[in-house]
Protein backbone atom coordinates (compact mmCIF):
# COMPACT_ATOMS: atom_id res chain seq x y z
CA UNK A 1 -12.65 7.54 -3.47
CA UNK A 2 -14.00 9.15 -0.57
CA UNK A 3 -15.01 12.88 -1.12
CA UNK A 4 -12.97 15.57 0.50
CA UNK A 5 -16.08 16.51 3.34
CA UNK A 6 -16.22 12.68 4.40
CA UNK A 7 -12.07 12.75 4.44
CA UNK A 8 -11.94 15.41 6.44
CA UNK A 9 -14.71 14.80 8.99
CA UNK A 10 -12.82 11.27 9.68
CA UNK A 11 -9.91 12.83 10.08
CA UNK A 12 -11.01 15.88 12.88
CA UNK A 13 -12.43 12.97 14.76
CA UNK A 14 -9.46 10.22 14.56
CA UNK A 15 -6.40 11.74 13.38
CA UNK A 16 -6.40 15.73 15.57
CA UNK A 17 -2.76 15.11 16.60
CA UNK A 18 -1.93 14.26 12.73
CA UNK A 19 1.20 17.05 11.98
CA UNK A 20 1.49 18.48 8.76
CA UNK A 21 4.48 18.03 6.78
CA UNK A 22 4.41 21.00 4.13
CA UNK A 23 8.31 20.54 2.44
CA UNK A 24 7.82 17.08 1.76
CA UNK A 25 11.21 16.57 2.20
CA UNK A 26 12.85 12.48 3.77
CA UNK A 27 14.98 13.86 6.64
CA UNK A 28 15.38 10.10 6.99
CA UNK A 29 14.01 10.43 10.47
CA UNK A 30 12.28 7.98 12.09
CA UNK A 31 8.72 8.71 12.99
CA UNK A 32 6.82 7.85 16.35
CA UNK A 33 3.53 6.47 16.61
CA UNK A 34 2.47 9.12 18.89
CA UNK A 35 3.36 11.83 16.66
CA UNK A 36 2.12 11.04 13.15
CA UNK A 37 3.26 13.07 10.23
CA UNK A 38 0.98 13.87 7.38
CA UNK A 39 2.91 13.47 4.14
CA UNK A 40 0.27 15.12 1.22
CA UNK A 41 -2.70 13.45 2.19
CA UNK A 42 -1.18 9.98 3.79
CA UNK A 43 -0.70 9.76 6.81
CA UNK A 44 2.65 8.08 8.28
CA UNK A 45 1.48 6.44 11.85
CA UNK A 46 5.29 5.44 12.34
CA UNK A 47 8.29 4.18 10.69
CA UNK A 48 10.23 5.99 8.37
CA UNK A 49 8.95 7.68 5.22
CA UNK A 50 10.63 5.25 2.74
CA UNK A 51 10.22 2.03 4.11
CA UNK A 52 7.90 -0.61 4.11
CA UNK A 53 5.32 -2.91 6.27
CA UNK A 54 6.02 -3.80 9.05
CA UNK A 55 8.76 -1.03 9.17
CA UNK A 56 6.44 1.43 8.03
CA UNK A 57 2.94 1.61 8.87
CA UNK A 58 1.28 4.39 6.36
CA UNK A 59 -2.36 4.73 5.68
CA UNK A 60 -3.76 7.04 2.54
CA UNK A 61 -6.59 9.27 2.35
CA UNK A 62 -9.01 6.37 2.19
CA UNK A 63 -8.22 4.98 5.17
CA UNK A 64 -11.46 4.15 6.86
CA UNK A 65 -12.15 2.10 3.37
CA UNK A 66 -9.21 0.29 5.06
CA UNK A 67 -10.78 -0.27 8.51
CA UNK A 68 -14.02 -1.64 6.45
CA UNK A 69 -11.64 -3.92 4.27
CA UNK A 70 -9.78 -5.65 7.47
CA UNK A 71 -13.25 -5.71 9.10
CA UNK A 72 -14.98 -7.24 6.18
CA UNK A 73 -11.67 -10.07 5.74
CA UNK A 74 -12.16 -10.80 9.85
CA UNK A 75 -16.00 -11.32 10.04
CA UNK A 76 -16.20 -13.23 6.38
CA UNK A 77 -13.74 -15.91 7.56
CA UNK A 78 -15.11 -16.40 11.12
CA UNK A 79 -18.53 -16.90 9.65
CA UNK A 80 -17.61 -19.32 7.26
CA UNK A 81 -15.39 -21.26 9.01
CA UNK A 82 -17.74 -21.05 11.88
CA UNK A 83 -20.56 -22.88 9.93
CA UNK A 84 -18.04 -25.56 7.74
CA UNK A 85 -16.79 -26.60 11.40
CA UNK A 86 -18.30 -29.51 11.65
CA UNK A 87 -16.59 -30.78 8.20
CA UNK A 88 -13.26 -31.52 10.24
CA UNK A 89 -10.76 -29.09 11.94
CA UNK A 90 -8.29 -29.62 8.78
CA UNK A 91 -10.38 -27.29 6.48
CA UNK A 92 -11.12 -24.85 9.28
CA UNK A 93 -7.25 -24.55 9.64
CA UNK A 94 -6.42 -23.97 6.22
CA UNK A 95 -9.19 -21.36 6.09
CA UNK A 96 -7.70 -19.65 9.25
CA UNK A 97 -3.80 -20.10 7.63
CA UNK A 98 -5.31 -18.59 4.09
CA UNK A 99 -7.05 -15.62 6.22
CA UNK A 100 -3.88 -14.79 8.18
CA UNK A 101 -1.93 -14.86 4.58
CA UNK A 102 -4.60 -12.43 3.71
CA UNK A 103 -4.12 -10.03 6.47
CA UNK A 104 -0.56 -9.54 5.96
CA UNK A 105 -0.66 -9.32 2.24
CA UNK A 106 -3.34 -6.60 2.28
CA UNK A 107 -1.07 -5.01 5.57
CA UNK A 108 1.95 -4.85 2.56
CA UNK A 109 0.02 -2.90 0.58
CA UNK A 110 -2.20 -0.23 2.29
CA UNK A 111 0.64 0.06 4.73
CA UNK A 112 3.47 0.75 2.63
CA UNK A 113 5.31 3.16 0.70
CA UNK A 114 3.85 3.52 -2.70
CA UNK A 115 6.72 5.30 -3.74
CA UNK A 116 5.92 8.64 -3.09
CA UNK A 117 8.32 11.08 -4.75
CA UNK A 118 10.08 13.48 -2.30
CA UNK A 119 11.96 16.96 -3.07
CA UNK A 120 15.22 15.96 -1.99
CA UNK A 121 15.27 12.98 -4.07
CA UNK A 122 16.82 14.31 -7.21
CA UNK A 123 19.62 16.80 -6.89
CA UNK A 124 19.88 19.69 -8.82
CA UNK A 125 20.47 20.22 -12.47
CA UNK A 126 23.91 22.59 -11.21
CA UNK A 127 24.99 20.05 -8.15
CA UNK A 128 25.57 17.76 -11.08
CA UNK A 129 27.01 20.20 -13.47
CA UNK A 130 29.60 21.23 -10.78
CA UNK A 131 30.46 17.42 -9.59
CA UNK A 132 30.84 16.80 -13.42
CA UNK A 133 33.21 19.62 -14.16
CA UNK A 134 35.33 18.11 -10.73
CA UNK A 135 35.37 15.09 -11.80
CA UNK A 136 35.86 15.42 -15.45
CA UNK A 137 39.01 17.52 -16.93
CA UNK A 138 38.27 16.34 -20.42
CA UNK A 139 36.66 18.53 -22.66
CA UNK A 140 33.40 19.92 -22.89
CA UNK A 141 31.46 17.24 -25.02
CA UNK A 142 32.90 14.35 -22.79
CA UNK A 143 31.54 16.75 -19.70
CA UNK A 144 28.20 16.91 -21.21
CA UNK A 145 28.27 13.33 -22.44
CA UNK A 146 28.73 12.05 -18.59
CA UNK A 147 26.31 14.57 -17.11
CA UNK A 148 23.32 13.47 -19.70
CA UNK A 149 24.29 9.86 -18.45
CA UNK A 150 24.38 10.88 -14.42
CA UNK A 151 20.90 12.95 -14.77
CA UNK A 152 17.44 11.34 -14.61
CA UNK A 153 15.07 12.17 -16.70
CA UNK A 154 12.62 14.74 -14.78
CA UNK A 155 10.05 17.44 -15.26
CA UNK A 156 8.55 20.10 -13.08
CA UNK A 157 5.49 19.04 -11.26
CA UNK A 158 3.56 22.26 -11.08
CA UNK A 159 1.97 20.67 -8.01
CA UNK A 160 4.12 20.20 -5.40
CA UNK A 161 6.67 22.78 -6.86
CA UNK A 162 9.59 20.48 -7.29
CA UNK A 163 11.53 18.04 -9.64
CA UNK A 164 10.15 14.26 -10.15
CA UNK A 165 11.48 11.82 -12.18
CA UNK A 166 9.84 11.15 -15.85
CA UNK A 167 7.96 7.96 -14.58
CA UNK A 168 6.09 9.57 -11.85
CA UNK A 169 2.98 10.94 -11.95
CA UNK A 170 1.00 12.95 -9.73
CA UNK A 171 -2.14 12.14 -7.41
CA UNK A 172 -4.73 14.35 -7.01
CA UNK A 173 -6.30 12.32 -4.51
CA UNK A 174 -2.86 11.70 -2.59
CA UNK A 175 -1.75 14.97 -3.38
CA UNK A 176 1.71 13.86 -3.60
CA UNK A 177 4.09 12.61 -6.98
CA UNK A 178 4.36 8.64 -7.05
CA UNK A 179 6.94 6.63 -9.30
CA UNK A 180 5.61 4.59 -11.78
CA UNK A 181 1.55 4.98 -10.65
CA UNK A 182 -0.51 2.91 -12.08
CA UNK A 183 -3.70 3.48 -10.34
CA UNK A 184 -4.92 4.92 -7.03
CA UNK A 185 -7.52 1.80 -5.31
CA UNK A 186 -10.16 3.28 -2.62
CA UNK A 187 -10.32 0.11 -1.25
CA UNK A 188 -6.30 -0.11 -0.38
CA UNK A 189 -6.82 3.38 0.58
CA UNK A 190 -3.84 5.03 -1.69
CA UNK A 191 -2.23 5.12 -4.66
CA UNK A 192 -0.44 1.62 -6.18
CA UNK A 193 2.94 2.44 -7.50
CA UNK A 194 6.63 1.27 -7.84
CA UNK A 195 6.95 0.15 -4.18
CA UNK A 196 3.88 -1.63 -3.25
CA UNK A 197 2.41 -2.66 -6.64
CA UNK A 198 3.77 -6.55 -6.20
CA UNK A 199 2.49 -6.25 -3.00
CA UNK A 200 -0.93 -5.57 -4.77
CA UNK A 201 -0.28 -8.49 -6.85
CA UNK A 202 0.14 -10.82 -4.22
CA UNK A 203 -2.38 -9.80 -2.28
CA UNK A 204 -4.83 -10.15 -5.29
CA UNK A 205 -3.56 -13.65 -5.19
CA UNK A 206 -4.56 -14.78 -2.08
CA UNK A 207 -7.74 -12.84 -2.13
CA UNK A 208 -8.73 -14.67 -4.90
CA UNK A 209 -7.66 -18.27 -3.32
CA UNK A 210 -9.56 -17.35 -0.15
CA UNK A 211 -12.34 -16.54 -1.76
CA UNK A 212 -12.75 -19.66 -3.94
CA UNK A 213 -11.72 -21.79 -0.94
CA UNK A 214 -14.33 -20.73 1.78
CA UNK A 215 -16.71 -20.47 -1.40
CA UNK A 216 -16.12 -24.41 -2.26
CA UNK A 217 -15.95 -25.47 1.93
CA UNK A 218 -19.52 -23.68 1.89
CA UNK A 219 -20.90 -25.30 -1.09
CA UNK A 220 -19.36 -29.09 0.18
CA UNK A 221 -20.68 -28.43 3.76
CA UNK A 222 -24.15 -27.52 2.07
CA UNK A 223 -24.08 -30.46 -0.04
CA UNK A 224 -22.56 -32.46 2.85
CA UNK A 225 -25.58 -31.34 4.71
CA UNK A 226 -29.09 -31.50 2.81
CA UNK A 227 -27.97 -33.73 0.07
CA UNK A 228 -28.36 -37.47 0.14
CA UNK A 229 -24.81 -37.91 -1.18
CA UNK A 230 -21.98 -39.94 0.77
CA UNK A 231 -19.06 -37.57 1.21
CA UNK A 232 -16.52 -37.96 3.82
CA UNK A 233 -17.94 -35.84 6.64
CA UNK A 234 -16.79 -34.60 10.39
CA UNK A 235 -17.48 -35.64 13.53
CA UNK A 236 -19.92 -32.59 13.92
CA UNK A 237 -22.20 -34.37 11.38
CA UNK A 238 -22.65 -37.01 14.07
């Protein structure tokens, strides 16, 4: 994770328009790029504040480890598929299919929702308590019986001063509550949680097929190359 000096000396420079948004509260507005909204230490560029990519574009406190990852995915490919171009134009195509697949699965997750846990998301213990007694004449066991079922489980986070449900935890890093965290990754830039951690999954997926791929192009274009074997070669070879 980057430390809190580095954070904030990326953000005076890139992000001075960035406006804070203190309540964290979903007014289910809809948020426009030229007027981002700082939600704990995320930033939402645009889209709504639960919603997802490409709906939602919303970058975490490591967001230049973002710019480095997208950078790093765009010059890898065009190097290697620049030097396996003479093996044919099929491989080059599947490496430029498998890098596009890449792009967007990454995109899902550091631009997403990670399911960041809002104030207004759980109602109040006495809201409930005053729907139940409306809706419930019966007596006062059947009352409580149907209000234990209606009620999530939730606990104070001492943090952002509000309600969260039992699954969520809280991110120091993030500085917000997130359902069902499971870790925060630098290199996604936030926190993986309820909403985005099958993105993360996916996007592990293809990473991992990309890799091997452009790793066995290179190593049959080497072999192609300075070995005296006969493999099926391009018309570059000529």
């Amino acid at each position: 994770m980057l430390q809190e000096n580095i954070r904030g000396f990326f953000d005076s420079i890139f992000c001075p328009c960035v406006t804070n948004d203190t309540s964290l509260s979903d007014d289910g507005n809809f948020v426009s790029c030229y007027k981002p909204v700082r939600v704990g230490n995320s930033i939402l560029l645009c889209g709504k504040r639960k919603s997802a990519f490409p709906f939602q574009f919303m970058v975490g406190p490591d967001w230049p480890m973002v710019a480095l990852v997208y950078i790093l995915i765009v010059v890898v490919d065009i190097v290697v598929l620049s030097v396996i171009a003479p093996i044919g134009w099929p491989p080059v195509l599947i490496g430029i299919v498998g890098a596009i697949c890449l792009l967007i699965a990454y995109s899902m997750v550091a631009c997403s929702d990670p399911g960041i846990v809002y104030s207004n998301d759980i109602q109040s213990d006495d809201t409930d308590l005053e729907e139940s007694k409306k809706t419930s004449p019966q007596g006062e066991s059947t009352r409580n019986a149907r209000l234990m079922q209606r009620i999530p489980d939730t606990v104070e986070c001492g943090h952002c001063q509000f309600k969260r449900p039992y699954s969520a935890r809280h991110c120091h890093y993030c500085k917000v509550c997130i359902d069902d965290l499971d870790h925060h990754c630098p290199w996604c830039g936030k926190c993986i949680g309820k909403k985005n951690l099958r993105y993360f999954h996916t996007f592990l997926h293809v990473l991992c097929f990309q890799f091997y791929y452009l790793l066995g192009a290179l190593i049959y274009f080497l072999v192609a190359t300075y070995s005296s074997a006969k493999l099926p070669r391009g018309p570059g070879f000529q």
